[in-house]
PDB file of N, CA and C in Angstrom:
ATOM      1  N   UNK A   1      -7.704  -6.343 -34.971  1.00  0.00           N
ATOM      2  CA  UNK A   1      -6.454  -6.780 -34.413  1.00  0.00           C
ATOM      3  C   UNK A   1      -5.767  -5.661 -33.617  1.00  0.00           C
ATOM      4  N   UNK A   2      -5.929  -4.273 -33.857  1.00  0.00           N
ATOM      5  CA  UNK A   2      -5.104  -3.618 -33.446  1.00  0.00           C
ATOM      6  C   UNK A   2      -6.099  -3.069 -32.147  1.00  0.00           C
ATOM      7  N   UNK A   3      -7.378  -3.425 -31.552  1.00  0.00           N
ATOM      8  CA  UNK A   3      -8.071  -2.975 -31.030  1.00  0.00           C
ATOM      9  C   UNK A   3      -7.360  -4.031 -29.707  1.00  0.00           C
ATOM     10  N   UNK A   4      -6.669  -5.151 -29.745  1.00  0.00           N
ATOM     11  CA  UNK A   4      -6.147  -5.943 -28.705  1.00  0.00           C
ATOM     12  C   UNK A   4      -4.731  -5.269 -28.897  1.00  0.00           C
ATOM     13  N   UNK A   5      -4.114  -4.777 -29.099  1.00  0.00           N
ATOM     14  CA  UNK A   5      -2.428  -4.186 -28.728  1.00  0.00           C
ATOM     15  C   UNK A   5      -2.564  -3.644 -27.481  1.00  0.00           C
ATOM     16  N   UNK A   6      -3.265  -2.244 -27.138  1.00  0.00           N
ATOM     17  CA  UNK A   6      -3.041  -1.274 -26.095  1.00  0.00           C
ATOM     18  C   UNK A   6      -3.202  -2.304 -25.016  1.00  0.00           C
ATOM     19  N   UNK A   7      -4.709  -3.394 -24.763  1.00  0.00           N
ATOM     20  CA  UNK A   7      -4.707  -3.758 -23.128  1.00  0.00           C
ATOM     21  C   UNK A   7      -3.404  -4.724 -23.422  1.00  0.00           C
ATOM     22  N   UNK A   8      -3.309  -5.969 -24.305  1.00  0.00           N
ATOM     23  CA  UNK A   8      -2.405  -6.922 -24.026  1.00  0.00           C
ATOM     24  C   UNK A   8      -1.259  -6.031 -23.976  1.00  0.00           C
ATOM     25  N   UNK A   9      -0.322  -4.751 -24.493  1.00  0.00           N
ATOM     26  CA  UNK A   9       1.002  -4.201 -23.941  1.00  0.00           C
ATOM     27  C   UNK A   9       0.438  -3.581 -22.662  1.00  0.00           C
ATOM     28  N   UNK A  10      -0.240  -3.735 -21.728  1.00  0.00           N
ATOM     29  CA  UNK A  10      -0.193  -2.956 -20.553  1.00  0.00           C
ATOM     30  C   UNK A  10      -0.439  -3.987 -19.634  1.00  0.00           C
ATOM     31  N   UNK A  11      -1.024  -5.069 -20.528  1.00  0.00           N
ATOM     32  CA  UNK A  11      -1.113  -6.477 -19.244  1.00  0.00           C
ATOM     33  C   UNK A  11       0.207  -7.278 -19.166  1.00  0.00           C
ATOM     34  N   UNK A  12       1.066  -6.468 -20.332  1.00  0.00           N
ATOM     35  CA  UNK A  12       2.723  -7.341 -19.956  1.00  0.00           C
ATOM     36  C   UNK A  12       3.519  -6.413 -19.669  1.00  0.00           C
ATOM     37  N   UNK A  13       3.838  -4.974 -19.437  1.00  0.00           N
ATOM     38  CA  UNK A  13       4.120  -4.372 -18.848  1.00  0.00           C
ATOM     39  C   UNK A  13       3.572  -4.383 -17.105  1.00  0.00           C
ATOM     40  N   UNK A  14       2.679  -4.815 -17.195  1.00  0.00           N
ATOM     41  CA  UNK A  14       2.201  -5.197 -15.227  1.00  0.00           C
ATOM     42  C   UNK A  14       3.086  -6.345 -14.833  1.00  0.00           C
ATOM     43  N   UNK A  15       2.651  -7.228 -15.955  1.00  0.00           N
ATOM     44  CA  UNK A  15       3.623  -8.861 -15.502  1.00  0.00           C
ATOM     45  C   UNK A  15       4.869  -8.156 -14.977  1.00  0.00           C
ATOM     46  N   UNK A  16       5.396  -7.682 -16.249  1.00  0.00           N
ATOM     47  CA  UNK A  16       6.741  -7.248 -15.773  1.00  0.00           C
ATOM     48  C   UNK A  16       7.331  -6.658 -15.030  1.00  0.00           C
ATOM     49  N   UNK A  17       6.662  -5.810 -14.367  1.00  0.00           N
ATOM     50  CA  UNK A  17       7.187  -5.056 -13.287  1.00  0.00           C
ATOM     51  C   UNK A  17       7.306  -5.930 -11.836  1.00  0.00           C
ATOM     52  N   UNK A  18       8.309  -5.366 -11.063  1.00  0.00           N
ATOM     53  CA  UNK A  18       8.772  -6.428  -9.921  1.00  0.00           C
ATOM     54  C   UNK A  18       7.847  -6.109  -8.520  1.00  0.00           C
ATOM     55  N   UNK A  19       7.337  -6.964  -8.403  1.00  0.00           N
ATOM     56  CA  UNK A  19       5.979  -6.944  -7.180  1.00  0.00           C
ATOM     57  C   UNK A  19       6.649  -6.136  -5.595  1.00  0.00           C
ATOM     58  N   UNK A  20       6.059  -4.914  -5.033  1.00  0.00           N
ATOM     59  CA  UNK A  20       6.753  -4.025  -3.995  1.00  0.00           C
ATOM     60  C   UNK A  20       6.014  -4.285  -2.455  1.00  0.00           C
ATOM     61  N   UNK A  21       4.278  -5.294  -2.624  1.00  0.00           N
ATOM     62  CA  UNK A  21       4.093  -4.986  -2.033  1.00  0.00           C
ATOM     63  C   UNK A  21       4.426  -6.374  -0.401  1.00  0.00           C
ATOM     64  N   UNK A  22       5.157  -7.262  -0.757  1.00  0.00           N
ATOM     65  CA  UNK A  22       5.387  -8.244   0.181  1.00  0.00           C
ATOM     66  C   UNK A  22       5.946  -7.732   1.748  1.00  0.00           C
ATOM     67  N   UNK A  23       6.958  -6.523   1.243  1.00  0.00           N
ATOM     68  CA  UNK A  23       7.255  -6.387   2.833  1.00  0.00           C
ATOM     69  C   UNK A  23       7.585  -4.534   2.440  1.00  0.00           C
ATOM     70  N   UNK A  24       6.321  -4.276   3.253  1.00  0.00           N
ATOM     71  CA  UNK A  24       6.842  -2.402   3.250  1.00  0.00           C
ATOM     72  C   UNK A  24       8.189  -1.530   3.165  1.00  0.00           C
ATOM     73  N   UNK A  25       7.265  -0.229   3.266  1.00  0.00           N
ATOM     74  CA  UNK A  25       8.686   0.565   3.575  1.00  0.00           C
ATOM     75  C   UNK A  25       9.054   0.556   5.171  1.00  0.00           C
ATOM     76  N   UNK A  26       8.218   0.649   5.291  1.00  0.00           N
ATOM     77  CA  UNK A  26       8.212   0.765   7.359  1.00  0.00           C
ATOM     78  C   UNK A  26       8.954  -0.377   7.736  1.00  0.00           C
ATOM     79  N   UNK A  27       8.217  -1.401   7.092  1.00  0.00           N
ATOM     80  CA  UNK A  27       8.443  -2.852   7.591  1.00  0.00           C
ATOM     81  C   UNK A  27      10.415  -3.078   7.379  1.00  0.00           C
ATOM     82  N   UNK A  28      10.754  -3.089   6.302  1.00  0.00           N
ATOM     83  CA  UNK A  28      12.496  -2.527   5.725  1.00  0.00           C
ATOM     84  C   UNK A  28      12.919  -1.855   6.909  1.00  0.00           C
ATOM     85  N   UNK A  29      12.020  -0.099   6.797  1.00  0.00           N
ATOM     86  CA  UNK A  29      12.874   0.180   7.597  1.00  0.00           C
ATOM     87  C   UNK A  29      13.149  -0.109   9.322  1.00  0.00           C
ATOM     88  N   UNK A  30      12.337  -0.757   9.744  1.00  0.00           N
ATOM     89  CA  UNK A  30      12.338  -1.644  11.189  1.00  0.00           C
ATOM     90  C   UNK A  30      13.329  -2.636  11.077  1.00  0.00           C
ATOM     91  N   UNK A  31      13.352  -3.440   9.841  1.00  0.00           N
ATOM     92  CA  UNK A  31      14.703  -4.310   9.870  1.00  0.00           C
ATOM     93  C   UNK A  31      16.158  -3.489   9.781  1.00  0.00           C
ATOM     94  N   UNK A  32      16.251  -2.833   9.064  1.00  0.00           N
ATOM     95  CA  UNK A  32      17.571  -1.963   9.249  1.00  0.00           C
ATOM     96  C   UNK A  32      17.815  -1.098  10.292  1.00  0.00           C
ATOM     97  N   UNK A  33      16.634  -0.701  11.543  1.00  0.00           N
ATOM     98  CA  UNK A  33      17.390   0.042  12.381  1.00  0.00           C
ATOM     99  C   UNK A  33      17.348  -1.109  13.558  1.00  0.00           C
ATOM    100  N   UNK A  34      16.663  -2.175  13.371  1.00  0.00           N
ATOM    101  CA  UNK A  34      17.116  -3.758  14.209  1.00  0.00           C
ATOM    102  C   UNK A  34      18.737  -4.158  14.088  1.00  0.00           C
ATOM    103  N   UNK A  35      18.850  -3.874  12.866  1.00  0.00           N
ATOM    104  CA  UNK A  35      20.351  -4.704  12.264  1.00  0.00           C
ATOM    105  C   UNK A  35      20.897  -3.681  12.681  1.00  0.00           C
ATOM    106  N   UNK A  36      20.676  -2.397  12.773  1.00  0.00           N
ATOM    107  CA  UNK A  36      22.266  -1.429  13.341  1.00  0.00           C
ATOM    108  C   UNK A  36      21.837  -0.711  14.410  1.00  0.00           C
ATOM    109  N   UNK A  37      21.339  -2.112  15.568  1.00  0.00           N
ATOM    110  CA  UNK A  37      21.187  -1.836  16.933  1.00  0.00           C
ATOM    111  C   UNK A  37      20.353  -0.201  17.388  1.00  0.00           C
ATOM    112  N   UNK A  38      19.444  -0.541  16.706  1.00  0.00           N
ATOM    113  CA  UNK A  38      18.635   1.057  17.005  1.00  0.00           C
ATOM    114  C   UNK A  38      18.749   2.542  16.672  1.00  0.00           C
ATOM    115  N   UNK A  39      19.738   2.407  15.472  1.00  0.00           N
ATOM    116  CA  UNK A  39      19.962   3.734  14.849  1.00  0.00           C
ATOM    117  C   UNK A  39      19.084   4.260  14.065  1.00  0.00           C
ATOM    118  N   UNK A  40      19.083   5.349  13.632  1.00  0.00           N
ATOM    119  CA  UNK A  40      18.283   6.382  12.904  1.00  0.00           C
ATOM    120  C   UNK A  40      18.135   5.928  11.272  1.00  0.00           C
ATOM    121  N   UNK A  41      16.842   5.991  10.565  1.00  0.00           N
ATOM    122  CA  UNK A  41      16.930   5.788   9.737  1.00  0.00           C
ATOM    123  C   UNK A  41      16.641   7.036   9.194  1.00  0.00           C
ATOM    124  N   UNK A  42      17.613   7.104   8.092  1.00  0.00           N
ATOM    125  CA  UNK A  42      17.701   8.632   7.055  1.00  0.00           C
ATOM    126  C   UNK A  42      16.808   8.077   5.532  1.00  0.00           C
ATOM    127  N   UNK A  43      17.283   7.481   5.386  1.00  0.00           N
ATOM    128  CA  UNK A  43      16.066   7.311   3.978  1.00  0.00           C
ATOM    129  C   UNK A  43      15.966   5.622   3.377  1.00  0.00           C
ATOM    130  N   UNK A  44      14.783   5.823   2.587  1.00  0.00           N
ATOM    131  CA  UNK A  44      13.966   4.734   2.578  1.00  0.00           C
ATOM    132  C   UNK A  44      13.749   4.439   0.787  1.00  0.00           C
ATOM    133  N   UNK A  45      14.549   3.996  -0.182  1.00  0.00           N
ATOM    134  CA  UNK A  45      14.085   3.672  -1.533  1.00  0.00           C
ATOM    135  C   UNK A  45      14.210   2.537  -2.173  1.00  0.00           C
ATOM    136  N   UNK A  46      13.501   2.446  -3.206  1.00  0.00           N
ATOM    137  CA  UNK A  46      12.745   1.109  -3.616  1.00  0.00           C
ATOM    138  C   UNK A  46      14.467   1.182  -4.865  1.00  0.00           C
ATOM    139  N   UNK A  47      15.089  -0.111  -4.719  1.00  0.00           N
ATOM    140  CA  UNK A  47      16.501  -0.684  -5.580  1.00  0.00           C
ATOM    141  C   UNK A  47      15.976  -1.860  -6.157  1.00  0.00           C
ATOM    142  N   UNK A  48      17.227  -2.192  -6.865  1.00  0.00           N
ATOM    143  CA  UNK A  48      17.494  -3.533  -7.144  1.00  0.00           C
ATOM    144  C   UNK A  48      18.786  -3.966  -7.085  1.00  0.00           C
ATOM    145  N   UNK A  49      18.761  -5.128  -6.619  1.00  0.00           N
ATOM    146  CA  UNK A  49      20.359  -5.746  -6.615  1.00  0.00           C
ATOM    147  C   UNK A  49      19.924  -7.240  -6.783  1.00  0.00           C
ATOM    148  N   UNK A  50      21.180  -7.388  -7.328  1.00  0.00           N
ATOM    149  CA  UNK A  50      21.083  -8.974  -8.565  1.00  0.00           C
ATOM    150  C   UNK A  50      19.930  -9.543  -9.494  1.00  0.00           C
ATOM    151  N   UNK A  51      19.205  -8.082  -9.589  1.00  0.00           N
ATOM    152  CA  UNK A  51      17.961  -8.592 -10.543  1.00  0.00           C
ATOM    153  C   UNK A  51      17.086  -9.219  -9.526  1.00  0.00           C
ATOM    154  N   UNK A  52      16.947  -8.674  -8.716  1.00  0.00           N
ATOM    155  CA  UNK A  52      15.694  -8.181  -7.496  1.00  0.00           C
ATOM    156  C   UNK A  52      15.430  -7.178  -6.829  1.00  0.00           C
ATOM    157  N   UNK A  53      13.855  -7.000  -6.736  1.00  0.00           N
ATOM    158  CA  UNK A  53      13.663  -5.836  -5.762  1.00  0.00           C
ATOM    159  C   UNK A  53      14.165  -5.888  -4.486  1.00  0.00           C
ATOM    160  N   UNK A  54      14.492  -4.477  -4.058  1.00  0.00           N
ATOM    161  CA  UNK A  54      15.108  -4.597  -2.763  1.00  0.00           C
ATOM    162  C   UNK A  54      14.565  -2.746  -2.198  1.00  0.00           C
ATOM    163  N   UNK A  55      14.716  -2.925  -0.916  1.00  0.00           N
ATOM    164  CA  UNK A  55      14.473  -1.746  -0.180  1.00  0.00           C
ATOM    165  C   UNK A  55      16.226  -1.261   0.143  1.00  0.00           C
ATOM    166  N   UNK A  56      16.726  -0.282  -0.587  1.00  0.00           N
ATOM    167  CA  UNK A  56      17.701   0.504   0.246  1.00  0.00           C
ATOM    168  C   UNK A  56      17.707   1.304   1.124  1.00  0.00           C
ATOM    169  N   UNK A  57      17.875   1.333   2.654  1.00  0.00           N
ATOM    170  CA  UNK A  57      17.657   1.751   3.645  1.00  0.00           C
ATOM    171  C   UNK A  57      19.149   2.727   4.358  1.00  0.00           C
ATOM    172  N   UNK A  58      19.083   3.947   4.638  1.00  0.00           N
ATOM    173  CA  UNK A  58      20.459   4.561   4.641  1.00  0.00           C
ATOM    174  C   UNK A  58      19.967   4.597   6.097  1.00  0.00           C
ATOM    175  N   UNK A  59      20.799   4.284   7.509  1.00  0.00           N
ATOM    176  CA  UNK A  59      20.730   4.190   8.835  1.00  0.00           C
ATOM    177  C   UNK A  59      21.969   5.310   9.232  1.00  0.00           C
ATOM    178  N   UNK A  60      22.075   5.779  10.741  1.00  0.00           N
ATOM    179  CA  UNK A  60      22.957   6.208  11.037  1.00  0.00           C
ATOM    180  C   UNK A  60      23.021   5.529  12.248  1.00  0.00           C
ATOM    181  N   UNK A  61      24.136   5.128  12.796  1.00  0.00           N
ATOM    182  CA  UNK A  61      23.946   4.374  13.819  1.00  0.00           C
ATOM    183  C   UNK A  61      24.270   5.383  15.157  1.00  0.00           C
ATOM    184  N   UNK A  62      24.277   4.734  16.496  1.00  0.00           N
ATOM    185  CA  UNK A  62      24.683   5.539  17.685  1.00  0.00           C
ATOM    186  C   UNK A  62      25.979   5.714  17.473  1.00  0.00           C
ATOM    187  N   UNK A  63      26.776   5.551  17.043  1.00  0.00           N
ATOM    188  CA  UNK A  63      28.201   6.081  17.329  1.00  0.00           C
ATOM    189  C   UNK A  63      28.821   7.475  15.996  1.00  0.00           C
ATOM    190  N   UNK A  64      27.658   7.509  15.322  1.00  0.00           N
ATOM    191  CA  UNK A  64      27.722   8.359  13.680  1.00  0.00           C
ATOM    192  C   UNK A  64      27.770   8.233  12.499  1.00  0.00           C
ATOM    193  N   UNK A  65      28.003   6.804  12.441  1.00  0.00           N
ATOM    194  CA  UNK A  65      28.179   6.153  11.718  1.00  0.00           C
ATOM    195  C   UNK A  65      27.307   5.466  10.459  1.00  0.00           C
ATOM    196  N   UNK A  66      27.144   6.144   9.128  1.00  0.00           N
ATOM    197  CA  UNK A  66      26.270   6.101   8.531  1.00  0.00           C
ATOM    198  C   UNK A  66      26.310   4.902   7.590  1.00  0.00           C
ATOM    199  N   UNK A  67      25.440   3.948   7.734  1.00  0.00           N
ATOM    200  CA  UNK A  67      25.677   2.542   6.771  1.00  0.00           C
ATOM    201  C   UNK A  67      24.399   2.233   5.652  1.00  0.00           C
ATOM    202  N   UNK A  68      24.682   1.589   4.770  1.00  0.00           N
ATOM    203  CA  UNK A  68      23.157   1.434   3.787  1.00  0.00           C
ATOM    204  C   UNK A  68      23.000   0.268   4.095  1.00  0.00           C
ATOM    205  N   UNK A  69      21.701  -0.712   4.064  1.00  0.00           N
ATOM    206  CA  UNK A  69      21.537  -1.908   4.174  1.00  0.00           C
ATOM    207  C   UNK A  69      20.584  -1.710   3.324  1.00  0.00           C
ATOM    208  N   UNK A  70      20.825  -3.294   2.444  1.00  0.00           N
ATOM    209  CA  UNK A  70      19.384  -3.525   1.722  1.00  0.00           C
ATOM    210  C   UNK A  70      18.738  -4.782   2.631  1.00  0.00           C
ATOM    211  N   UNK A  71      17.452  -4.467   2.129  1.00  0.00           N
ATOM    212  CA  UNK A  71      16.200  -5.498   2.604  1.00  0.00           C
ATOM    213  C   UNK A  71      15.218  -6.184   1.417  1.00  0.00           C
ATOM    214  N   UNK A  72      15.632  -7.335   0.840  1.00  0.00           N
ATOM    215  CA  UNK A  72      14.751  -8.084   0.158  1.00  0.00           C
ATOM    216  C   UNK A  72      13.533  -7.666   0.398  1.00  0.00           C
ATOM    217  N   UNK A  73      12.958  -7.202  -0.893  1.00  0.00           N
ATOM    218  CA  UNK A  73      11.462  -6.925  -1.013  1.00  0.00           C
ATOM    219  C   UNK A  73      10.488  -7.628  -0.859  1.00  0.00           C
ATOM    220  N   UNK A  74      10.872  -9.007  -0.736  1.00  0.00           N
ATOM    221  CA  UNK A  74      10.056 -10.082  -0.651  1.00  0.00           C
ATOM    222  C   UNK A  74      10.305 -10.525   0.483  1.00  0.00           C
ATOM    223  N   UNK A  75      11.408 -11.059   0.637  1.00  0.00           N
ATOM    224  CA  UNK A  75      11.578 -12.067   2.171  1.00  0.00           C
ATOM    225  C   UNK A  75      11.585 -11.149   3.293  1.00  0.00           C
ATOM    226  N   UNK A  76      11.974  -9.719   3.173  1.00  0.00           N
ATOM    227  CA  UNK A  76      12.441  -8.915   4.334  1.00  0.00           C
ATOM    228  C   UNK A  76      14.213  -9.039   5.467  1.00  0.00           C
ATOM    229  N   UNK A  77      14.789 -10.177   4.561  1.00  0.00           N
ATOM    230  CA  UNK A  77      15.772  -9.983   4.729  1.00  0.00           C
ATOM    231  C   UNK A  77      16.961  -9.273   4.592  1.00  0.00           C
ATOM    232  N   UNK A  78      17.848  -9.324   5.327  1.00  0.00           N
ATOM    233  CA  UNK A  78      19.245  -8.564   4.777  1.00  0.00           C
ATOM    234  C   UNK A  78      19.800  -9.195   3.536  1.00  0.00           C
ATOM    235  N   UNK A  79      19.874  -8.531   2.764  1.00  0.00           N
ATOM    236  CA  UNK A  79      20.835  -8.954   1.508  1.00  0.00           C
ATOM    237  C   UNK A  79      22.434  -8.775   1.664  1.00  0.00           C
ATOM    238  N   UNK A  80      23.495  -9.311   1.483  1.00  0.00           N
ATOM    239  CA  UNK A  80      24.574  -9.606   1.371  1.00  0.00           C
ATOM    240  C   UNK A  80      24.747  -9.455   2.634  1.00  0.00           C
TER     241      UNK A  80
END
């Protein structure tokens, strides 16, 4: 019995973890410097918001102006 613990806790620890690979980092960060009209993107990390994965994307835009956007990990959309 105890020879099935280690794989079955590592095959529900996989379940559980939230799937990253639907829409890249690149891919995120192309939507966030789309959404703030061609600005610079400063950094690129894997979030969550409302109990989903999400890409937080920190942009600076042309005027200096530094904004975060998230990008659904899945759909590749803007969130809020």
């Amino acid at each position: 019995m105890n020879a099935f613990a280690p794989p079955a806790l590592a095959l529900l620890l996989v379940l559980a973890t939230p799937a990253w690979a639907d829409v890249s980092r690149d891919e995120a960060a192309a939507v966030a410097q789309r959404a703030s009209n061609g600005g610079r993107v400063l950094s690129v990390e894997k979030a969550e918001a409302d109990r989903r994965p999400v890409w937080r994307v920190k942009v600076v835009t042309a005027s200096g102006e530094v904004r975060l956007i998230l990008i659904d990990a899945a759909s590749g959309r803007i969130v809020g």
